[in-house]
PDB file of N, CA and C in Angstrom:
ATOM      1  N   UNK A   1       4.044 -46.346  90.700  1.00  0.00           N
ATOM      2  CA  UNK A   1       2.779 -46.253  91.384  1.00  0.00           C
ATOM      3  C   UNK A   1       1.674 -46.563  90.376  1.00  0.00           C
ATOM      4  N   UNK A   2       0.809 -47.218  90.978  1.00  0.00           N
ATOM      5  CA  UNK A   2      -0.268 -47.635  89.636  1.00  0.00           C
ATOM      6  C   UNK A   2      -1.555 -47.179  90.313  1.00  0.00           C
ATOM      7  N   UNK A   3      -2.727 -47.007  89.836  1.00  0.00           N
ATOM      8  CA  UNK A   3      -3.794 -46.277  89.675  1.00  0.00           C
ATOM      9  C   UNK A   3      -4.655 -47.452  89.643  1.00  0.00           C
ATOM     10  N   UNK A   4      -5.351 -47.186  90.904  1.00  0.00           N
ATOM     11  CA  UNK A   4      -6.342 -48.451  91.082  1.00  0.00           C
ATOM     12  C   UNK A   4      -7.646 -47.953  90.603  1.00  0.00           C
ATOM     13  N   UNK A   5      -8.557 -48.808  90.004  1.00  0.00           N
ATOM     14  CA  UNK A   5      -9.479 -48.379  89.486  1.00  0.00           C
ATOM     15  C   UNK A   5     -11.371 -49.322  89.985  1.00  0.00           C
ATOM     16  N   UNK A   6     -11.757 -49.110  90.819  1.00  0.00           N
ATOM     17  CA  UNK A   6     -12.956 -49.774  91.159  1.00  0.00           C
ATOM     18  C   UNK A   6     -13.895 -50.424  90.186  1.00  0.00           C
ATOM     19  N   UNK A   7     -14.474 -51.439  90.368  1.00  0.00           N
ATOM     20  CA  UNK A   7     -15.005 -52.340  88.835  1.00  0.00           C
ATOM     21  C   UNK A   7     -16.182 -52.496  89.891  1.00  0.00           C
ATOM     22  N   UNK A   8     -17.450 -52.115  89.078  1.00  0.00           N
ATOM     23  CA  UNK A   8     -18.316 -52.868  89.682  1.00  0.00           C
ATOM     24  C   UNK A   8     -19.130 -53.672  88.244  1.00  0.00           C
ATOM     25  N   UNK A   9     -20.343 -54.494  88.302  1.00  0.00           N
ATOM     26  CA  UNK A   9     -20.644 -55.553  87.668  1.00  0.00           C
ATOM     27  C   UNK A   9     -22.212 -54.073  87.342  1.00  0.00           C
ATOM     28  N   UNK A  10     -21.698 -54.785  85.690  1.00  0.00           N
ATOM     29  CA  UNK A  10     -22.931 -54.095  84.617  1.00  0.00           C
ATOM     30  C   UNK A  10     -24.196 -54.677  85.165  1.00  0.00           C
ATOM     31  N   UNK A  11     -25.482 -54.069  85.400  1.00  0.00           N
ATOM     32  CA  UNK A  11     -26.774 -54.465  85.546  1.00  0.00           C
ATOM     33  C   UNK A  11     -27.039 -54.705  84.978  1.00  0.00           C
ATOM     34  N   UNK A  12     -26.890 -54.710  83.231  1.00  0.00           N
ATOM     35  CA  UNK A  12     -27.439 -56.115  82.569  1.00  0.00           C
ATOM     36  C   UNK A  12     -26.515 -57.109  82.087  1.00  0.00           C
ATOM     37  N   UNK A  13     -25.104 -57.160  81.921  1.00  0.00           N
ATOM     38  CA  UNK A  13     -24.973 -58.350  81.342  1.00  0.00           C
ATOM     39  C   UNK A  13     -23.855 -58.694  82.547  1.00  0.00           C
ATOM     40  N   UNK A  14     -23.883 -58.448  83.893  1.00  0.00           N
ATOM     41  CA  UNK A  14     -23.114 -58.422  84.922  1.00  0.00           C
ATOM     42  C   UNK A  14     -21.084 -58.421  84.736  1.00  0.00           C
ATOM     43  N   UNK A  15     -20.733 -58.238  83.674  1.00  0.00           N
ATOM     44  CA  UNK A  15     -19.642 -58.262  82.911  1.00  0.00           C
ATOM     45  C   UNK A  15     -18.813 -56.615  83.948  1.00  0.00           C
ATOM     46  N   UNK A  16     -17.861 -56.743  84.265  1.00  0.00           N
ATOM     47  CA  UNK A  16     -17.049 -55.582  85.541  1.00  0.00           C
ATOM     48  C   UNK A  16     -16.636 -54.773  84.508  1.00  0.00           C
ATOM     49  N   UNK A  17     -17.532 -53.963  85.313  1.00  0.00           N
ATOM     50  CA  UNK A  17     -16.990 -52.793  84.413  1.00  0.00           C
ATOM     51  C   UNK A  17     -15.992 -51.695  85.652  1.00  0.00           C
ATOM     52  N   UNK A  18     -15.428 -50.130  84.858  1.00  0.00           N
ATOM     53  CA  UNK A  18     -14.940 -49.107  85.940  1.00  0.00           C
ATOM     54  C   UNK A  18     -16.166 -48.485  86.656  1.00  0.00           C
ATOM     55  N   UNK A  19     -16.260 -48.492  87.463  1.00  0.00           N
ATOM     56  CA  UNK A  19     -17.430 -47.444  87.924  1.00  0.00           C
ATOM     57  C   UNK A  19     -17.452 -46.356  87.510  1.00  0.00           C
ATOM     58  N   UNK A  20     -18.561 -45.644  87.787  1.00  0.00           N
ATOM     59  CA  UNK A  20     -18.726 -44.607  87.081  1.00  0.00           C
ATOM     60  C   UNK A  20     -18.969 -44.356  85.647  1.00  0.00           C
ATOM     61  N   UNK A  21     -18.808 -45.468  85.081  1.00  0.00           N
ATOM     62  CA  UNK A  21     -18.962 -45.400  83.240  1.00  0.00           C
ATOM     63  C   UNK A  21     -20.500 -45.016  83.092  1.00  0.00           C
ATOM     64  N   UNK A  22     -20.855 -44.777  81.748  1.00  0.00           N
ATOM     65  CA  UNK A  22     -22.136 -44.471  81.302  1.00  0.00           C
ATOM     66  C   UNK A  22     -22.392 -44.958  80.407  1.00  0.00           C
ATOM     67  N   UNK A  23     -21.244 -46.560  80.258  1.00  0.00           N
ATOM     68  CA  UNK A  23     -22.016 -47.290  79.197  1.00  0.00           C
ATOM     69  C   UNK A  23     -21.052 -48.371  79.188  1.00  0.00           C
ATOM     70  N   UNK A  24     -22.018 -49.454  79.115  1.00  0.00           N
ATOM     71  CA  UNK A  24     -21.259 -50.914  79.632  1.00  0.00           C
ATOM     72  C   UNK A  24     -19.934 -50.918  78.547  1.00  0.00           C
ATOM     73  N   UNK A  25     -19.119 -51.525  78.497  1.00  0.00           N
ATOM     74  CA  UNK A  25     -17.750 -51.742  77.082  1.00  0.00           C
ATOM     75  C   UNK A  25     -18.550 -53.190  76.361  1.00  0.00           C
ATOM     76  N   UNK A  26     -19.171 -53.940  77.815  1.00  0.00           N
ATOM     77  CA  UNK A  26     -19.574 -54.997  76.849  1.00  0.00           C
ATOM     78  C   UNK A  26     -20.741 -55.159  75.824  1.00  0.00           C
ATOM     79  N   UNK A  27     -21.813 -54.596  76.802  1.00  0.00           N
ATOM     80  CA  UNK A  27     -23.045 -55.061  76.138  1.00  0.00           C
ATOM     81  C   UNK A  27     -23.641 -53.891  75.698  1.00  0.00           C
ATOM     82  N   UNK A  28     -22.744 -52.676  75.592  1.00  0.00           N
ATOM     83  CA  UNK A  28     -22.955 -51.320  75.404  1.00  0.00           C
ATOM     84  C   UNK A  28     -24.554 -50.772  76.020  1.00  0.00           C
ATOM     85  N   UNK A  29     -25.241 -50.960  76.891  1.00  0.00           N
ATOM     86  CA  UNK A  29     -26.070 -50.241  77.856  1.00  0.00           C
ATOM     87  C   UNK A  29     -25.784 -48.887  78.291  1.00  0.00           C
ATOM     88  N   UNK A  30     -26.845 -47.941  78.371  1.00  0.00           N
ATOM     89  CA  UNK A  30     -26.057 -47.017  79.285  1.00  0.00           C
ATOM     90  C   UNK A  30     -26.748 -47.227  80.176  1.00  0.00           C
ATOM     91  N   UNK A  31     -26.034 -46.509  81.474  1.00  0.00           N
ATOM     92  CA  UNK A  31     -25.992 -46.514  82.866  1.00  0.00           C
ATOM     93  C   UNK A  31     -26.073 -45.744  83.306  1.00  0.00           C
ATOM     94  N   UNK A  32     -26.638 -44.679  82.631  1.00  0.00           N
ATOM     95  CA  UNK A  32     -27.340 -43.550  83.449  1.00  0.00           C
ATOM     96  C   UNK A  32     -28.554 -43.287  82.962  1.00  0.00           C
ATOM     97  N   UNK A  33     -29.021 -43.236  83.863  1.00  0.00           N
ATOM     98  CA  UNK A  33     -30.908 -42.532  84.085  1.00  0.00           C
ATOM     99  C   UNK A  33     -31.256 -41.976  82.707  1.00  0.00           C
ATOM    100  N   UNK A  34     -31.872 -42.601  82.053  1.00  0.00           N
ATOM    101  CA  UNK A  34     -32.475 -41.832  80.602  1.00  0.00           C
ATOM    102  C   UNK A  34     -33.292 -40.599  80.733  1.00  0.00           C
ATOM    103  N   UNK A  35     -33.290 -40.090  82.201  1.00  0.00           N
ATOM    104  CA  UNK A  35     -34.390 -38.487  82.373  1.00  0.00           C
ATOM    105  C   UNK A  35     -33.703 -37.586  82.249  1.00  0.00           C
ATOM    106  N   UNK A  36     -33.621 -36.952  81.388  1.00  0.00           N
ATOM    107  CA  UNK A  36     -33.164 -35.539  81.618  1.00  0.00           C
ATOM    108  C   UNK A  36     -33.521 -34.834  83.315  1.00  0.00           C
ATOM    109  N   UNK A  37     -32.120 -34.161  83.274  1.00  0.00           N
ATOM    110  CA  UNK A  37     -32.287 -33.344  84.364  1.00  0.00           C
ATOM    111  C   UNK A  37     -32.575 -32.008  84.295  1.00  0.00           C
ATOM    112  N   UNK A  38     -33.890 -31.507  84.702  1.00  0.00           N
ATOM    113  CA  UNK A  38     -34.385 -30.211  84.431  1.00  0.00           C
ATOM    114  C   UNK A  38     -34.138 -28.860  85.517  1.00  0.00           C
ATOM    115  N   UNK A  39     -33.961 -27.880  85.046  1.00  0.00           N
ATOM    116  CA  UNK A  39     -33.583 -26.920  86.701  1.00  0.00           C
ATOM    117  C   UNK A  39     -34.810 -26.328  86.744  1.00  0.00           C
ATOM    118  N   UNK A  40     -34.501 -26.111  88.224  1.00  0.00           N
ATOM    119  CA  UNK A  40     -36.057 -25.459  88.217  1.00  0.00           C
ATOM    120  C   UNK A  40     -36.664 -24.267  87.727  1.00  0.00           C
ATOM    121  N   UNK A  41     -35.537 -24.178  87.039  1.00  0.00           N
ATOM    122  CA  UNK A  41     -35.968 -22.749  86.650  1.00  0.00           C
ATOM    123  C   UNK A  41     -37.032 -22.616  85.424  1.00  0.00           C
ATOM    124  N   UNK A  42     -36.686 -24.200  84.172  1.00  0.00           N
ATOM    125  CA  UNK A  42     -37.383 -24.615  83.624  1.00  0.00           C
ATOM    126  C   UNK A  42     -38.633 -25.043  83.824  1.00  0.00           C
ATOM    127  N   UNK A  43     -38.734 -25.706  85.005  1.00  0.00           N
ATOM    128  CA  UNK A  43     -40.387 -25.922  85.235  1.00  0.00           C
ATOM    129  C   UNK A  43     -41.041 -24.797  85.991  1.00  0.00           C
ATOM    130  N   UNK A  44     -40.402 -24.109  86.566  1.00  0.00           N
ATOM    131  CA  UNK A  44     -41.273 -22.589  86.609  1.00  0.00           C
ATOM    132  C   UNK A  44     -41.920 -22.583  85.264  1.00  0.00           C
ATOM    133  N   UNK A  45     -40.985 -22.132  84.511  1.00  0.00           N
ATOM    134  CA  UNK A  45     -41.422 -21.614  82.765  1.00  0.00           C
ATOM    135  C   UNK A  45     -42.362 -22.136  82.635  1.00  0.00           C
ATOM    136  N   UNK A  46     -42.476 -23.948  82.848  1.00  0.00           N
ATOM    137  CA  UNK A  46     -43.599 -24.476  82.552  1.00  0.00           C
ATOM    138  C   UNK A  46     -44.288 -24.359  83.057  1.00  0.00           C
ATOM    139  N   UNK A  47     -44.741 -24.409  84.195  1.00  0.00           N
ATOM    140  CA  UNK A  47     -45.641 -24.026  84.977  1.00  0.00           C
ATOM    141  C   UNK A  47     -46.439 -22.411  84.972  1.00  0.00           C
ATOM    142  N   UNK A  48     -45.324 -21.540  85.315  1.00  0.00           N
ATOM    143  CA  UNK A  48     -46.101 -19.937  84.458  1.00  0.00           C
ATOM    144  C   UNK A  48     -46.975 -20.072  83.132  1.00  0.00           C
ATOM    145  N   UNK A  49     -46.121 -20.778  82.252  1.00  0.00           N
ATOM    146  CA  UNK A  49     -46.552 -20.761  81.178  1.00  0.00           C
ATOM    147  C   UNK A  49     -48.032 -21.517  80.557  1.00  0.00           C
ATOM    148  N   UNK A  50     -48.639 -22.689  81.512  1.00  0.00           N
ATOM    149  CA  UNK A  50     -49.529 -23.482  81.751  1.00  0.00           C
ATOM    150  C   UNK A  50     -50.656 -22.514  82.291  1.00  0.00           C
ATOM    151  N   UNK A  51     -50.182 -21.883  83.696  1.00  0.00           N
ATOM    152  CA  UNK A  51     -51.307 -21.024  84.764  1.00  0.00           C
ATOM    153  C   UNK A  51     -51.397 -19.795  83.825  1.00  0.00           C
ATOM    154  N   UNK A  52     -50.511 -19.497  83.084  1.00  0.00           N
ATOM    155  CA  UNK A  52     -50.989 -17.606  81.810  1.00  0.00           C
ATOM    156  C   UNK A  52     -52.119 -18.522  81.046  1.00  0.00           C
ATOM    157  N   UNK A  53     -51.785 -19.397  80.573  1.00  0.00           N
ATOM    158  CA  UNK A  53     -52.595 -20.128  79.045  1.00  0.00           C
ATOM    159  C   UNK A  53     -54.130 -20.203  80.346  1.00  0.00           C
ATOM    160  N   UNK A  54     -53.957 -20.888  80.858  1.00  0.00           N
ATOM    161  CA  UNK A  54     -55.528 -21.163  81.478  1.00  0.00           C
ATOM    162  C   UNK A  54     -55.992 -19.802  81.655  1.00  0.00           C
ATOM    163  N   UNK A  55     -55.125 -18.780  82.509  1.00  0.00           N
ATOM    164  CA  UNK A  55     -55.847 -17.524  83.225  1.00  0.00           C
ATOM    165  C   UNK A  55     -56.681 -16.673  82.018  1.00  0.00           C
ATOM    166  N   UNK A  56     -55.689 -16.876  80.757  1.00  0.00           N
ATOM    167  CA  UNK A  56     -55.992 -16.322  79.556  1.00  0.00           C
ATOM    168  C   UNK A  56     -57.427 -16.869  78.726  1.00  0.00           C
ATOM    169  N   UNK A  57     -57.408 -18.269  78.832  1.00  0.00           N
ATOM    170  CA  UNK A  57     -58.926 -18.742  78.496  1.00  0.00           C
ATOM    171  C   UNK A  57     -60.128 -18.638  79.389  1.00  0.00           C
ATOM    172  N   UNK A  58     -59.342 -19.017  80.743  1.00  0.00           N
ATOM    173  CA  UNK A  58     -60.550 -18.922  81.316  1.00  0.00           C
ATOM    174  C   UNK A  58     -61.205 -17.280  81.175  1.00  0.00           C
ATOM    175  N   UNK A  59     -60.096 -15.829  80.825  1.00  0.00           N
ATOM    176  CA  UNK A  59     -60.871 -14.540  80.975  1.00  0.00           C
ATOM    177  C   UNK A  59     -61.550 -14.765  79.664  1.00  0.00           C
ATOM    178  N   UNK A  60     -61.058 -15.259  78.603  1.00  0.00           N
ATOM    179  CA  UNK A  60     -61.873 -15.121  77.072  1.00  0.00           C
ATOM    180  C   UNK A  60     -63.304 -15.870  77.635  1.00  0.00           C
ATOM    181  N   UNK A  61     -63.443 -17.376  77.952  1.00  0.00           N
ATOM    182  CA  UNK A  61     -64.765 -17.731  78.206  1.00  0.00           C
ATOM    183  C   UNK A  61     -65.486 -16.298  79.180  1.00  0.00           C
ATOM    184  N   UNK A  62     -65.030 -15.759  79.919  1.00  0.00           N
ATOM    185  CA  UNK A  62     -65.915 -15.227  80.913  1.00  0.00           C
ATOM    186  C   UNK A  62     -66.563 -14.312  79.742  1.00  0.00           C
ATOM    187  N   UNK A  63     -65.529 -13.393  79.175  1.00  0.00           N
ATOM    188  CA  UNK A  63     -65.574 -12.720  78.067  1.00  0.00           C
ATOM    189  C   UNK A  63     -66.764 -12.861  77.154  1.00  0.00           C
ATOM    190  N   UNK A  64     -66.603 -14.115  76.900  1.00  0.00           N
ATOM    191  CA  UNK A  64     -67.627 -14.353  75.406  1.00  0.00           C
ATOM    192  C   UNK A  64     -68.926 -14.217  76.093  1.00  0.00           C
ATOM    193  N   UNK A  65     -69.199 -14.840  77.347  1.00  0.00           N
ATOM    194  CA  UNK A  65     -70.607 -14.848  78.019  1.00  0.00           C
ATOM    195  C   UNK A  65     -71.107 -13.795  78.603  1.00  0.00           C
ATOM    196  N   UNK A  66     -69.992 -12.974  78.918  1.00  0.00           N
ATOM    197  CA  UNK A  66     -70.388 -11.689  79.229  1.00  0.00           C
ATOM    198  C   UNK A  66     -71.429 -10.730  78.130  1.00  0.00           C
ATOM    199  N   UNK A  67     -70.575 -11.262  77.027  1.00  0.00           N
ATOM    200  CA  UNK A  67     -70.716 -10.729  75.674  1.00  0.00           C
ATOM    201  C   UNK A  67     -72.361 -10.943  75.585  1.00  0.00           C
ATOM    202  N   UNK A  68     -72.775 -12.617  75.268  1.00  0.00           N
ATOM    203  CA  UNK A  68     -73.854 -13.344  75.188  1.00  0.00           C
ATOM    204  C   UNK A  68     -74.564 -12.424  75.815  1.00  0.00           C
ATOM    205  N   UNK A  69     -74.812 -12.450  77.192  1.00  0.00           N
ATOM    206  CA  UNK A  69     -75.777 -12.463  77.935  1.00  0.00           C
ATOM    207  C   UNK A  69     -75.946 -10.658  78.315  1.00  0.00           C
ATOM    208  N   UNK A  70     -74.945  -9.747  77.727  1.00  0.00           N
ATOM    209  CA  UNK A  70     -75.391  -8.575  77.195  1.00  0.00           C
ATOM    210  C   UNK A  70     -75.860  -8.042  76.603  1.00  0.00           C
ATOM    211  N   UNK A  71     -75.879  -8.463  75.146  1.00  0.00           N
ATOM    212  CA  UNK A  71     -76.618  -8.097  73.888  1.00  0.00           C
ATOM    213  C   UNK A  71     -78.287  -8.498  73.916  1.00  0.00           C
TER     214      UNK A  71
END
């Protein structure tokens, strides 16, 4: 019994490759998406971490003018 294996053609140097690879044999490309995949749990972080930093300056400005316009 032999093991068939699906070839489709590299997007850049159209040379058949197995599917599924992540990097041509010929013209060595990879073939997968150069973005990292992020969970969301990470861009929460970022995002919390963005809306604390602002909430935090924007109370210091209120802060300092409070300050100002007391003295």
């Amino acid at each position: 019994m032999s093991v068939v294996k699906l070839a489709v053609k590299c997007p850049h140097c159209k040379e058949p490759i197995i599917a599924g690879s992540t990097r041509c044999k010929h013209c060595h490309a990879e073939l997968v998406s150069s973005t990292k995949k992020t969970s969301p749990l990470k861009k929460l972080d970022t995002f919390r971490a963005g809306f604390l930093s602002g909430l935090l300056f924007s109370l210091l400005i209120a802060l300092i003018g409070w300050l100002h316009f007391t003295s």
